[in-house]
Protein backbone atom coordinates (compact mmCIF):
# COMPACT_ATOMS: atom_id res chain seq x y z
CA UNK A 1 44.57 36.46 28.98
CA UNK A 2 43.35 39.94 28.36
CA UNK A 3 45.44 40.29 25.11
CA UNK A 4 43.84 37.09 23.87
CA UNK A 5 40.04 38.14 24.80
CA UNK A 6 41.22 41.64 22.80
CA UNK A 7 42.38 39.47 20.18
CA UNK A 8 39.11 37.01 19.57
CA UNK A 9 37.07 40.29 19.82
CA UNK A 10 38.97 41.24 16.89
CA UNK A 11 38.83 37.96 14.90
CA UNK A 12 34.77 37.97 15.77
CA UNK A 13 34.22 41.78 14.86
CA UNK A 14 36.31 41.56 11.22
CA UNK A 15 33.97 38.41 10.37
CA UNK A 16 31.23 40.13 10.99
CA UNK A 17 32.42 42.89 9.04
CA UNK A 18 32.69 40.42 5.87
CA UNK A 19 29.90 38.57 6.21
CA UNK A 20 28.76 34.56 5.93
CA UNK A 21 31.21 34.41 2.45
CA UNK A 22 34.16 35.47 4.51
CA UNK A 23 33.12 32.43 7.28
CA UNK A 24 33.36 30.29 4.21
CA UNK A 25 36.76 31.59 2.92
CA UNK A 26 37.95 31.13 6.41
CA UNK A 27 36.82 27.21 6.67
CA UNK A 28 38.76 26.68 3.19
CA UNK A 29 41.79 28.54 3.82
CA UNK A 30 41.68 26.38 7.09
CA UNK A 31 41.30 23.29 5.22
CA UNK A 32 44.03 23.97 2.75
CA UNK A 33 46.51 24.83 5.45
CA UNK A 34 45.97 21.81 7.47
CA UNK A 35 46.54 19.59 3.73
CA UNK A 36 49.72 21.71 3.67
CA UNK A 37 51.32 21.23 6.71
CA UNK A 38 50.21 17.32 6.27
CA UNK A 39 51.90 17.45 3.20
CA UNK A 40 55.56 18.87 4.77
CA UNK A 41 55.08 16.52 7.48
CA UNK A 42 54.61 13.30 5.30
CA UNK A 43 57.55 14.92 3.13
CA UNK A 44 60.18 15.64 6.54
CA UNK A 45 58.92 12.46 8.76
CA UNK A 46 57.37 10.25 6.96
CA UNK A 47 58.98 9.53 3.43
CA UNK A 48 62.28 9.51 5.10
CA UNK A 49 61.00 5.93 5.97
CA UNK A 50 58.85 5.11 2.94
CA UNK A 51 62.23 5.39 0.63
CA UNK A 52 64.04 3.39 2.59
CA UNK A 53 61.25 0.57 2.44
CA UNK A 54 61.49 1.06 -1.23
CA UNK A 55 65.24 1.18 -1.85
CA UNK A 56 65.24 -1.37 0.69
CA UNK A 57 63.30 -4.05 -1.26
CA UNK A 58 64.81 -2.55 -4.58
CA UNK A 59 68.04 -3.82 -2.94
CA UNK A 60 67.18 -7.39 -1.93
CA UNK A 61 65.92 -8.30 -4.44
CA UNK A 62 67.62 -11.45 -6.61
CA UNK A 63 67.74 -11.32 -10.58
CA UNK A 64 68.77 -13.71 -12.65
CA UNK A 65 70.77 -12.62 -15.70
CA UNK A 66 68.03 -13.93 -18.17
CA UNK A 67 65.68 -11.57 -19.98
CA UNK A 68 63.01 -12.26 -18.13
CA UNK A 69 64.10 -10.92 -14.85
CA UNK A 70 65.54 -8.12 -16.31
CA UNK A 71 61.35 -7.50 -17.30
CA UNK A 72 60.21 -8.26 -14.26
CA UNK A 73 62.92 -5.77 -12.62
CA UNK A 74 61.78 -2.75 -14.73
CA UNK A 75 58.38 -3.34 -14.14
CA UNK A 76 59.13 -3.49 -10.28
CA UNK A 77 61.36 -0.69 -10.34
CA UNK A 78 58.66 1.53 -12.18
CA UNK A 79 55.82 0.25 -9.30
CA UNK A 80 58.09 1.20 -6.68
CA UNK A 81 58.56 4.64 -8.40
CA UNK A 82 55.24 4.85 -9.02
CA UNK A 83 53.95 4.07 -4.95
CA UNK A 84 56.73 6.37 -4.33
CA UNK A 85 55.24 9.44 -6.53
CA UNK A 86 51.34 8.67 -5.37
CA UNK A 87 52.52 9.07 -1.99
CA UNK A 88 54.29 11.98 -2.38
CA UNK A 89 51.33 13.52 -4.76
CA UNK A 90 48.45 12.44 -2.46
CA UNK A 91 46.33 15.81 -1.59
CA UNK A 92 48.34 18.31 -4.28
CA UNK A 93 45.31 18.65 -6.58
CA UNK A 94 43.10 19.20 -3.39
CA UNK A 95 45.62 22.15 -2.31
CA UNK A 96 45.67 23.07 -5.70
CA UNK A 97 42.09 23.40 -5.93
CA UNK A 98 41.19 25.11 -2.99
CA UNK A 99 43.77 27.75 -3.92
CA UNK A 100 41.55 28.43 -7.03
CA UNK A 101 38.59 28.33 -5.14
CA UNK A 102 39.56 30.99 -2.76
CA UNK A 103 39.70 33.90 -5.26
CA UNK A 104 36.26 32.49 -6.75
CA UNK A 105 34.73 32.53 -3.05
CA UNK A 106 36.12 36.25 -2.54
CA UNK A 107 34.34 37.08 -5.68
CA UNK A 108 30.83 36.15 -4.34
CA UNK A 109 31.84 37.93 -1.50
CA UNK A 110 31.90 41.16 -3.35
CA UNK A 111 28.66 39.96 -5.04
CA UNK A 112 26.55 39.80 -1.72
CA UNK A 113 28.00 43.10 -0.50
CA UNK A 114 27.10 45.02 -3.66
CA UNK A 115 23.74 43.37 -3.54
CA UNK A 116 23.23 44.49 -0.02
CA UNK A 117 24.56 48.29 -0.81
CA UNK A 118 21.99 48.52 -3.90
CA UNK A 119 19.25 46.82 -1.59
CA UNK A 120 20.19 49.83 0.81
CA UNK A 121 19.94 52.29 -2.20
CA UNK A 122 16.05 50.50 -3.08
CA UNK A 123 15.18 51.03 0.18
CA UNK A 124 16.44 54.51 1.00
CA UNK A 125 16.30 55.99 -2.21
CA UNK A 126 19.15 57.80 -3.13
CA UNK A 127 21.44 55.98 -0.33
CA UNK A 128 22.38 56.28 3.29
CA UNK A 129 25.93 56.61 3.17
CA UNK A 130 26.73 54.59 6.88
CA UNK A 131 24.73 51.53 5.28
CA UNK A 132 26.10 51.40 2.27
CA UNK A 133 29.89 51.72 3.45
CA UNK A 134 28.33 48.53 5.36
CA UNK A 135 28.00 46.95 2.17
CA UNK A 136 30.81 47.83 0.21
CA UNK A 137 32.94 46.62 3.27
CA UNK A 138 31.45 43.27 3.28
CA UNK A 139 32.07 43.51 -0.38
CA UNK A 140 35.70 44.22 -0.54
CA UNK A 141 36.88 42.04 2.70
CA UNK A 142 35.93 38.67 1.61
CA UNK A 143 37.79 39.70 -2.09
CA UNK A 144 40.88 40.66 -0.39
CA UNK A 145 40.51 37.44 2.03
CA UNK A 146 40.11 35.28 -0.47
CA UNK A 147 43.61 36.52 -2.94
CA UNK A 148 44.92 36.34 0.47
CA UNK A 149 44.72 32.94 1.64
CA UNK A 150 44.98 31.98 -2.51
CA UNK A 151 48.34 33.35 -2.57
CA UNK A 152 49.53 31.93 0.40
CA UNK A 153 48.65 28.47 -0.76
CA UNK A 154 50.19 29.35 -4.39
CA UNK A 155 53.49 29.39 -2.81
CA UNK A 156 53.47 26.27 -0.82
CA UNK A 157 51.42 24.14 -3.51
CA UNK A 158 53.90 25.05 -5.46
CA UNK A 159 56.86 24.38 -3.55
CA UNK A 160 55.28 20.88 -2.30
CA UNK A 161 54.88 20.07 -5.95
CA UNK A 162 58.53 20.93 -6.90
CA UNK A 163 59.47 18.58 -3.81
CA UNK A 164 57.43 15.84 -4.90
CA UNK A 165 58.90 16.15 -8.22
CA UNK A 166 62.49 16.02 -7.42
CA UNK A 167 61.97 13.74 -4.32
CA UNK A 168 60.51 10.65 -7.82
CA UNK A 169 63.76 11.76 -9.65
CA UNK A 170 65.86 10.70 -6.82
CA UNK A 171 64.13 7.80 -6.56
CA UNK A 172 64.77 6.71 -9.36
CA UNK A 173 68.30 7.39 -9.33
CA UNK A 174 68.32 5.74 -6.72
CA UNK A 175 67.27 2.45 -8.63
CA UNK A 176 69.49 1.75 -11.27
CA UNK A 177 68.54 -1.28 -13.69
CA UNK A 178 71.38 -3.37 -13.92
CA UNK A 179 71.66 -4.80 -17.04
């Protein structure tokens, strides 16, 4: 219990440190996590059972040799494919944009602290050293928070959209036209 007391101290005293941007930074890397591990759970659990719906229906489905069915089957192989993909797309370009928006956000970060160390230099003069440190710290945490949490959601955006990818070709190998 003590160790996790010590530990929220910690959490509470390094936001401080980085100021409101860095409380920001921390609500979006939040966000994009919890899209990510949504994302590997619909992708492990979940689409397990939506291609088998799919294939399922693919499978049972009763064409007649005539041209006509063999129209309707592509175009109900490609909507199948295509529910298939959406699913397994839904929430990528969210991910992917809150991974570019985390560098942006560390940015202002850096902003506000050098505004508050040359406010510090106005007011002082030349510059009291112990505020401005204040202000360069609040400048460079929220910069290194934000490549941070932007590089940790490069690597699984990018692995969830290499999934998705390969998870639509197997689909629709899955689905041969017979012709």
């Amino acid at each position: 219990m003590l160790l996790f007391i010590e530990m929220m101290n910690d959490i509470r005293e390094f936001m401080e440190t980085g100021g409101q941007v860095l409380t920001v930074i921390a609500f979006v890397v939040l966000f994009m996590w919890l899209l990510i591990i949504e994302r590997f759970m619909f992708f492990f659990i979940k689409f397990k059972a939506l291609k088998k719906d799919i294939l399922t229906r693919w499978n049972a489905r009763s064409e007649a040799n005539d041209k006509v069915s063999c129209w309707n089957s592509e175009h109900i192989r490609q909507a199948q494919i295509s529910k298939g993909n959406l699913s397994l797309t839904q929430n990528l370009a969210l991910i992917q944009a809150l991974v570019v928006l985390c560098p942006l956000l560390g940015l202002m970060g850096t902003v506000t602290g050098m505004i508050e160390v040359f406010d510090v230099m106005a007011i002082s003069g030349s510059g009291n050293a112990r505020s401005m440190a204040s202000g360069v710290s609040k400048a460079t945490i929220p910069t290194m928070a934000g490549m941070v949490g932007s590089l940790s959601g490069v690597f699984a955006a990018t692995f969830l959209q290499r999934r998705a990818k390969r998870e639509t070709e197997l689909l629709e190998d899955a689905m041969p036209l017979v012709h």
